[in-house]
Protein backbone atom coordinates (compact mmCIF):
# COMPACT_ATOMS: atom_id res chain seq x y z
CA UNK A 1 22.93 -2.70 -6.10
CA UNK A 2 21.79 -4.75 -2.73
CA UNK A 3 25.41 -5.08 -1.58
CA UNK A 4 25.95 -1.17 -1.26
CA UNK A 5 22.52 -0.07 -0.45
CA UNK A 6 23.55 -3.30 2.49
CA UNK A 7 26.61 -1.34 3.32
CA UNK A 8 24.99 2.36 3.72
CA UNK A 9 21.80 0.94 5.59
CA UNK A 10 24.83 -0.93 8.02
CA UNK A 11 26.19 2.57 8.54
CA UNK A 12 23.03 4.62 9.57
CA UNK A 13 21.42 5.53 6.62
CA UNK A 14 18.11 5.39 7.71
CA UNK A 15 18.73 7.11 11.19
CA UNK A 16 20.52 9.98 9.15
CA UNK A 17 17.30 10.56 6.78
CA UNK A 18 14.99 9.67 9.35
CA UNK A 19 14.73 13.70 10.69
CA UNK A 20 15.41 14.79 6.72
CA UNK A 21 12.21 13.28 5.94
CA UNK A 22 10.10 15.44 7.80
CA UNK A 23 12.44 19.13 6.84
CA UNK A 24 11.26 22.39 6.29
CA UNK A 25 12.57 22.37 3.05
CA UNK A 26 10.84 20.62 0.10
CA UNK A 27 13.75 19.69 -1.89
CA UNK A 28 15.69 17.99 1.47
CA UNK A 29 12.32 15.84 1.66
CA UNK A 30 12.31 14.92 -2.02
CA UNK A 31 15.54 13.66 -1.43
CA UNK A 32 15.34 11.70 1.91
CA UNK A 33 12.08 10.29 0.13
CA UNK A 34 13.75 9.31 -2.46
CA UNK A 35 16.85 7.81 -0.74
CA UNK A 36 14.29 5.78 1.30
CA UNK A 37 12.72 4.35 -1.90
CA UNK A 38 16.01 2.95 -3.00
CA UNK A 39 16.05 1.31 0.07
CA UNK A 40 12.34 -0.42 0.19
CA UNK A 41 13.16 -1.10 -3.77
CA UNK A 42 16.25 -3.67 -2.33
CA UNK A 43 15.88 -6.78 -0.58
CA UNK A 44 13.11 -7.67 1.94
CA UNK A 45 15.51 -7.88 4.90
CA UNK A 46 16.15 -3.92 4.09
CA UNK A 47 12.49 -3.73 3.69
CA UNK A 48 12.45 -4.92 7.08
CA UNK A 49 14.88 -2.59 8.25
CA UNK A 50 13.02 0.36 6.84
CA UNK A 51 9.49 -0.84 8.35
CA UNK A 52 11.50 -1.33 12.15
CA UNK A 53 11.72 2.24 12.07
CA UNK A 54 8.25 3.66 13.30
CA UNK A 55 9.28 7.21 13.05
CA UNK A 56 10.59 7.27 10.12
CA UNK A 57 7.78 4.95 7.96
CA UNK A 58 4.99 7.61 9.47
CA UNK A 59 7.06 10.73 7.83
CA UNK A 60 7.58 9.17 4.59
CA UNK A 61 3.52 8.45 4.91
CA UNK A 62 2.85 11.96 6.19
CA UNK A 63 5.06 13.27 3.27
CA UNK A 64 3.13 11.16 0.48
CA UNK A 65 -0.13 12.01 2.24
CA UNK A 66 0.13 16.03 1.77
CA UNK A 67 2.47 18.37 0.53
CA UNK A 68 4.17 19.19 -2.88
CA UNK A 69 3.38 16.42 -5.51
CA UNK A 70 7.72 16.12 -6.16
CA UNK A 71 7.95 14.80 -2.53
CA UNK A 72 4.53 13.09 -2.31
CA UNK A 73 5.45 11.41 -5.67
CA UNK A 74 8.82 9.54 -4.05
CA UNK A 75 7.04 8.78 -1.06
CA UNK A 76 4.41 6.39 -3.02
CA UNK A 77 7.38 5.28 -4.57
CA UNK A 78 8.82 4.51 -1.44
CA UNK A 79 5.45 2.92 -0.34
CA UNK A 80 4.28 1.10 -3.49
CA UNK A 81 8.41 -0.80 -3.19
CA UNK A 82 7.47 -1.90 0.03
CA UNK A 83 3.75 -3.70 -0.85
CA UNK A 84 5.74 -5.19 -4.75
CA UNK A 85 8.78 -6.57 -3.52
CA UNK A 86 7.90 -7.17 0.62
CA UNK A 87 6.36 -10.23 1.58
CA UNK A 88 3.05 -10.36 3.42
CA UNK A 89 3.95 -9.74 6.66
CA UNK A 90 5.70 -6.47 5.64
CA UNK A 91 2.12 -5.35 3.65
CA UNK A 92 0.61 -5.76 7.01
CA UNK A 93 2.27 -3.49 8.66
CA UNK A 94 1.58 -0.73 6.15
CA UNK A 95 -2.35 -1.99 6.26
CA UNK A 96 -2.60 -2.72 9.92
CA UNK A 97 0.01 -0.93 11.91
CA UNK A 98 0.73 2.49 9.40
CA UNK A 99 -3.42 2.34 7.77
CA UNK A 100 -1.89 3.39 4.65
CA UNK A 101 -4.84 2.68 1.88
CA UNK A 102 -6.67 5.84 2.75
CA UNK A 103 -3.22 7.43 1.68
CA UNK A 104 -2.66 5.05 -1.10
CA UNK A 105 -6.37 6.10 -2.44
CA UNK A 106 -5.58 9.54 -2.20
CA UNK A 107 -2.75 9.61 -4.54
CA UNK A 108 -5.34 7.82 -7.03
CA UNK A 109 -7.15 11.00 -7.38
CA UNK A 110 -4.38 13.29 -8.22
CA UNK A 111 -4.68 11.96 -12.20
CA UNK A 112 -0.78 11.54 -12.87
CA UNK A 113 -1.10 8.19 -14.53
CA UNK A 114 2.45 6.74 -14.30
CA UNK A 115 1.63 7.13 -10.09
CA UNK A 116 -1.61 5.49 -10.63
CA UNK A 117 0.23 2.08 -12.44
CA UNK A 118 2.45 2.26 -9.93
CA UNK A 119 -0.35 2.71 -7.21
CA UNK A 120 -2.73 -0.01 -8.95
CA UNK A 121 0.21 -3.06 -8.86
CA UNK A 122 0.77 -2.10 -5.36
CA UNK A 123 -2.94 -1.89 -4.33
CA UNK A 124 -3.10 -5.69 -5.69
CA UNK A 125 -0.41 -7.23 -4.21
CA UNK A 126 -2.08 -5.66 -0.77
CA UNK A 127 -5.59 -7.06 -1.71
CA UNK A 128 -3.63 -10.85 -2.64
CA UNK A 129 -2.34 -10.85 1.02
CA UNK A 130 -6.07 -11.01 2.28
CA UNK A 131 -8.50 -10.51 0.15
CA UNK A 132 -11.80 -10.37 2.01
CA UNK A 133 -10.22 -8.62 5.15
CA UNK A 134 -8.66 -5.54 2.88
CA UNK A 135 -10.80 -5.67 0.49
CA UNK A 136 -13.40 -4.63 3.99
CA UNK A 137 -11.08 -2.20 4.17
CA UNK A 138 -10.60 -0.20 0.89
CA UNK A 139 -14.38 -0.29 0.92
CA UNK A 140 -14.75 2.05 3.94
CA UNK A 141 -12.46 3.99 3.30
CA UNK A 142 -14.01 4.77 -0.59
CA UNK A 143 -11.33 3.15 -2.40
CA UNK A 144 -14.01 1.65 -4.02
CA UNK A 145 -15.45 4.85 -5.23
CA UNK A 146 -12.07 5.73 -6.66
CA UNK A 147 -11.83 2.44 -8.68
CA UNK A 148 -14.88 3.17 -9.79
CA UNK A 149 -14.73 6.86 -10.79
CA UNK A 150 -11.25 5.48 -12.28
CA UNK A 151 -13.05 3.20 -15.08
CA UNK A 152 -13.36 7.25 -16.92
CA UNK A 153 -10.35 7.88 -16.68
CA UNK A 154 -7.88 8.70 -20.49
CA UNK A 155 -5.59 6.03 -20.00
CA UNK A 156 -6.02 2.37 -21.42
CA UNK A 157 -3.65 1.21 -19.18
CA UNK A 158 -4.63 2.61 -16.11
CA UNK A 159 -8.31 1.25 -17.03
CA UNK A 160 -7.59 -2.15 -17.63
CA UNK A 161 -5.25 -2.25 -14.30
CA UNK A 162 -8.89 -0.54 -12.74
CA UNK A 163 -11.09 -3.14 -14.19
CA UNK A 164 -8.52 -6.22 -13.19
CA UNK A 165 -9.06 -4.95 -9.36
CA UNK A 166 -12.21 -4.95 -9.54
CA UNK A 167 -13.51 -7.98 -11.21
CA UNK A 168 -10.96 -9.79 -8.96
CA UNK A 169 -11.18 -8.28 -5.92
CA UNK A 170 -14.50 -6.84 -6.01
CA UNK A 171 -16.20 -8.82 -8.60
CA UNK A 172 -19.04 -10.74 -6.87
CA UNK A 173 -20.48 -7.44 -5.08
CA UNK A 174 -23.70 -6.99 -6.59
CA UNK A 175 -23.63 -10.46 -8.88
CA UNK A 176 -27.02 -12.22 -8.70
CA UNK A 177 -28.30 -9.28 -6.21
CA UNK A 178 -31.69 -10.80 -6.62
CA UNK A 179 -31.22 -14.37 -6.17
CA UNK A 180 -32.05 -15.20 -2.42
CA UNK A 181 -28.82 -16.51 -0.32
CA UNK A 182 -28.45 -20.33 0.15
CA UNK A 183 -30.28 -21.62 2.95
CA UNK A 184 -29.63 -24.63 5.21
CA UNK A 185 -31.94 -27.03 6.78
CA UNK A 186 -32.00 -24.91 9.99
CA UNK A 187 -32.67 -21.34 8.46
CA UNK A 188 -29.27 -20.24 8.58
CA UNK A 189 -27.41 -18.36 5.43
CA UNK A 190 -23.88 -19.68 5.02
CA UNK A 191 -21.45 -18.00 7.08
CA UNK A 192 -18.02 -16.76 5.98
CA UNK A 193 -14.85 -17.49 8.17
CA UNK A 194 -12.77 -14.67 8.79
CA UNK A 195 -9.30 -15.58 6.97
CA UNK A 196 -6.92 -16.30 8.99
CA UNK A 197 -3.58 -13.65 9.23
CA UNK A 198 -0.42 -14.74 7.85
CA UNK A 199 2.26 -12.97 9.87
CA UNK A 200 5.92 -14.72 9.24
CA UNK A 201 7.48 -12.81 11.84
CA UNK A 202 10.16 -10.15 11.31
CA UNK A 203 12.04 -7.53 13.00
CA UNK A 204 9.15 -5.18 13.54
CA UNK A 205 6.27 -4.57 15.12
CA UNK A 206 2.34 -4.49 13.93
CA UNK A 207 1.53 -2.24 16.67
CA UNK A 208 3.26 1.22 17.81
């Protein structure tokens, strides 16, 4: 419910879990993990909230980057709530301030298929918000390798979710690889603009 989840982010919730987040003990970061994906699962204004705390976003990231899978597994969940119900100012700030796809791709290649779905839909609401620029992006850091290596993988699901990104993100790389580019009457290929950001303000900040 948004009204309660309101009510306990109102009274500190996300300054108490903040330091639980990053505990020595694995089942107190499970749970702080967790807590914080019922939070980015509510409205965007607490997705907001959650994303104006620097500290806090970077341990949940830390946690789904390494550890124990229990605790990395709420902490995509926690992540992948943000890029499906945020809009596309609050998928920046993962991309550009946190540089979470390297940690999204990551989780890919663990093979526990309900986290890839869940990784996949958020990986394509991140490549709607700017398609050229990101997609860029999840090529250096071999996210497009993953995708790739994905198409094997024992899961109908997960492959047709794999071939979707692709062909609509990725599709034209390597189409008509030996045609020559268009020309124009002074010798020049045509140029691509760089798209243009879409930042709708917010109550955080794209850079630390």
């Amino acid at each position: 419910d948004d009204k309660q989840t309101q009510a306990a982010v109102d009274a500190g919730l996300l300054r108490e879990i903040a330091p639980l987040a990053g505990h020595s003990k694995q089942s107190i970061r499970k749970e702080a993990c967790w807590t914080a994906s019922n939070v980015t699962a509510g409205t965007k204004e607490q997705i907001g909230t959650f994303l104006a705390m620097p500290k806090l976003v970077e341990t949940v990231i830390e946690c789904a980057r390494s550890g124990e899978w229990n605790v990395r597994k709420e902490a995509a969940w926690c992540l992948a709530n943000i890029c499906t119900g945020g809009g596309s100012e609050h998928i920046q700030c993962l991309v550009e301030r946190e540089k979470v796809l390297p940690v999204l791709f990551d989780l890919l290649t663990v093979g526990d298929i309900k986290i890839n779905e869940l990784i996949l839909t958020a990986l394509d609401h991140i490549l709607f918000v700017s398609p050229s620029e990101y997609g860029i992006l999840v090529d250096e850091c071999g996210g497009l390798d993953i995708l790739e290596d994905m198409q094997e993988i024992d899961s109908e699901r997960v492959y047709e979710k794999v071939v979707t990104l692709i062909e609509k993100y990725f599709g034209d790389e390597g189409d008509d690889e030996n045609v020559a580019p268009n020309i124009t009457e002074t010798g020049d290929a045509f140029k691509f603009q760089k798209p243009t950001n879409v930042f709708t303000g917010g109550n955080f900040s794209l850079t630390n």
